[in-house]
C-alpha atoms as a PDB file:
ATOM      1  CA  UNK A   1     -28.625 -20.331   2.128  1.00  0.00           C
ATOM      2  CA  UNK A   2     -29.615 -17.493   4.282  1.00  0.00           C
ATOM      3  CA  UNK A   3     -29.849 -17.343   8.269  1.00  0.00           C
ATOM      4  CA  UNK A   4     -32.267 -14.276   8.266  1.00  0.00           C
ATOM      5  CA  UNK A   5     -35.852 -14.518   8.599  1.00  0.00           C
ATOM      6  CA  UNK A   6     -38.681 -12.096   9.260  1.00  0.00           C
ATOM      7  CA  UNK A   7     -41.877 -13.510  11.309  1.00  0.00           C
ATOM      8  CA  UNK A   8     -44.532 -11.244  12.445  1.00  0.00           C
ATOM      9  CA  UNK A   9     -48.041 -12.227  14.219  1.00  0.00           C
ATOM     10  CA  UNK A  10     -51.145 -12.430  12.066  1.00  0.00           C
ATOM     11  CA  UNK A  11     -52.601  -9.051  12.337  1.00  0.00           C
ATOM     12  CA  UNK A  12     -48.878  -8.020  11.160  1.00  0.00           C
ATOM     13  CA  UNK A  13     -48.696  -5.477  14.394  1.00  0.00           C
ATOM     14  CA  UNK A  14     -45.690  -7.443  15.741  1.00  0.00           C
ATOM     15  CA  UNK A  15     -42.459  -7.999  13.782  1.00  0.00           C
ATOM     16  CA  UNK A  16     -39.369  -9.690  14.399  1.00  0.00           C
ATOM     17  CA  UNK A  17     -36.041 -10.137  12.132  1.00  0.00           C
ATOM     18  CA  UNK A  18     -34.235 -13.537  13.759  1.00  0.00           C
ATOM     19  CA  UNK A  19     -30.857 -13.957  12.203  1.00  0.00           C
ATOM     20  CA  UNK A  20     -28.655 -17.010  12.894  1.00  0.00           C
ATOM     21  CA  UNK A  21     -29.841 -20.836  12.512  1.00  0.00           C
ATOM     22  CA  UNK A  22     -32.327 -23.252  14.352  1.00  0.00           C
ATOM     23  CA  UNK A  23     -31.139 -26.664  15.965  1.00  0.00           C
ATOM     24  CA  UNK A  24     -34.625 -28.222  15.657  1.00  0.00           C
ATOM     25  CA  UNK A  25     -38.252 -28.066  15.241  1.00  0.00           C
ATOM     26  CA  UNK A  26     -40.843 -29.982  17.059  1.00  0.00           C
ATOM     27  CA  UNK A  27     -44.489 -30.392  16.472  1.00  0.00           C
ATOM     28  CA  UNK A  28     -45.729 -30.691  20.008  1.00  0.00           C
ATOM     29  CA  UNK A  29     -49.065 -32.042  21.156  1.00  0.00           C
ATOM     30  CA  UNK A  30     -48.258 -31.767  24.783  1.00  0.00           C
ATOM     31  CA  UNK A  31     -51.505 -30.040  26.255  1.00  0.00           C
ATOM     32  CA  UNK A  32     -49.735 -26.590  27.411  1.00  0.00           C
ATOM     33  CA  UNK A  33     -48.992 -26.259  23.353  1.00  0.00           C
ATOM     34  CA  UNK A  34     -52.666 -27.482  22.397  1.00  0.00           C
ATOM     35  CA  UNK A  35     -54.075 -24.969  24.695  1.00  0.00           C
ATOM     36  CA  UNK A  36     -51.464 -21.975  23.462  1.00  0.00           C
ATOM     37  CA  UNK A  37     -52.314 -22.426  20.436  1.00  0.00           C
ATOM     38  CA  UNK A  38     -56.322 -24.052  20.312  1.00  0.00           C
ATOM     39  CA  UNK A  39     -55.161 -26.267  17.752  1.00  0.00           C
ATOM     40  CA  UNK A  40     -54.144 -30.607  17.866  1.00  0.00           C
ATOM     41  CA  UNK A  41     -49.965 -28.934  17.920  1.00  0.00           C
ATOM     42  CA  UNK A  42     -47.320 -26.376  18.123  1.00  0.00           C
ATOM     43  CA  UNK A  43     -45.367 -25.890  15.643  1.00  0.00           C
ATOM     44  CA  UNK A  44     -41.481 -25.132  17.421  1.00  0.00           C
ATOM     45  CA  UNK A  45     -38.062 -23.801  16.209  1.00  0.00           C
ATOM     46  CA  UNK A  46     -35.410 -23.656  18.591  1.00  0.00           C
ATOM     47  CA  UNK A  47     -31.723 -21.990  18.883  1.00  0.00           C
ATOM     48  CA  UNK A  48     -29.637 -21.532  21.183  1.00  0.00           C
ATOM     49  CA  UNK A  49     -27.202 -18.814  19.030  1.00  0.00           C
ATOM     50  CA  UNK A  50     -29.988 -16.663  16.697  1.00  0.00           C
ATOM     51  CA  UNK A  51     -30.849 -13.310  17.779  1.00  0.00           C
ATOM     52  CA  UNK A  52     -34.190 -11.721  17.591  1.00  0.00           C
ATOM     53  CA  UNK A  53     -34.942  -7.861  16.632  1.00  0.00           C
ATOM     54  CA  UNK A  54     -38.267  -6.213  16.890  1.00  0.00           C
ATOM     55  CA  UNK A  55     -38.915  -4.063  14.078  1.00  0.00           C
ATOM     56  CA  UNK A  56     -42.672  -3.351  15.460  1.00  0.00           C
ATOM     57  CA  UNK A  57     -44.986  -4.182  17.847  1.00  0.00           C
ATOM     58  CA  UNK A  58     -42.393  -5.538  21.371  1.00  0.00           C
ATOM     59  CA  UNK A  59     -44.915  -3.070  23.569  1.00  0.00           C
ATOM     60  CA  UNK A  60     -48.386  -5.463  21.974  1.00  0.00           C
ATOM     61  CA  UNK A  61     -46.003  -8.435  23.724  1.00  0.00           C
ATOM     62  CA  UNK A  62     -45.771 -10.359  27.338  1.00  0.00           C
ATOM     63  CA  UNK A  63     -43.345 -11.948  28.418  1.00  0.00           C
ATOM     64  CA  UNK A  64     -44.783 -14.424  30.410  1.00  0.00           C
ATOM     65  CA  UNK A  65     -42.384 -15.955  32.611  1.00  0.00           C
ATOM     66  CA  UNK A  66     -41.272 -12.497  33.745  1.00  0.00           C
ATOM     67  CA  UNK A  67     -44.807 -11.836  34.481  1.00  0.00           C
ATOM     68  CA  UNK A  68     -45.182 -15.080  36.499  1.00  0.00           C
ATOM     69  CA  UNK A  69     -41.715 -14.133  38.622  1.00  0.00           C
ATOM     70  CA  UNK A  70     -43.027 -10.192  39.944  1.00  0.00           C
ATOM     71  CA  UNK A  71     -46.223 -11.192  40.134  1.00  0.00           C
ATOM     72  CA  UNK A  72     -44.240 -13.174  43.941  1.00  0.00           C
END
């Protein structure tokens, strides 16, 4: 079985290749995952070894907790 996967948004502007294996997945209902994604869940993989490549698309991205830090 294969550790490499390719995700990409639904427009298909961004694109990632992960490669290595996820420890668990969660559906959340919490209400910060409700609101993210304006549906009852969150669907959520986790790892703590994969790696993530962007083959298209990182500049379309935030990175939100790095925005929340400079914005001090």
């Amino acid at each position: 079985m294969s550790n490499q996967y390719s995700a990409a948004c639904l427009c298909g502007i961004v694109r990632v290749d992960i490669d290595g294996v996820f420890e668990s997945f969660y559906l959340c209902h919490c209400d910060h995952c409700r609101k993210g994604t304006g549906s009852a869940h969150a669907a959520n993989l986790f790892s703590s070894k994969a790696t993530l490549s962007w083959t298209s698309g990182r500049d379309k991205t935030v990175d939100f907790y790095a925005a929340k830090h400079e914005a001090h």
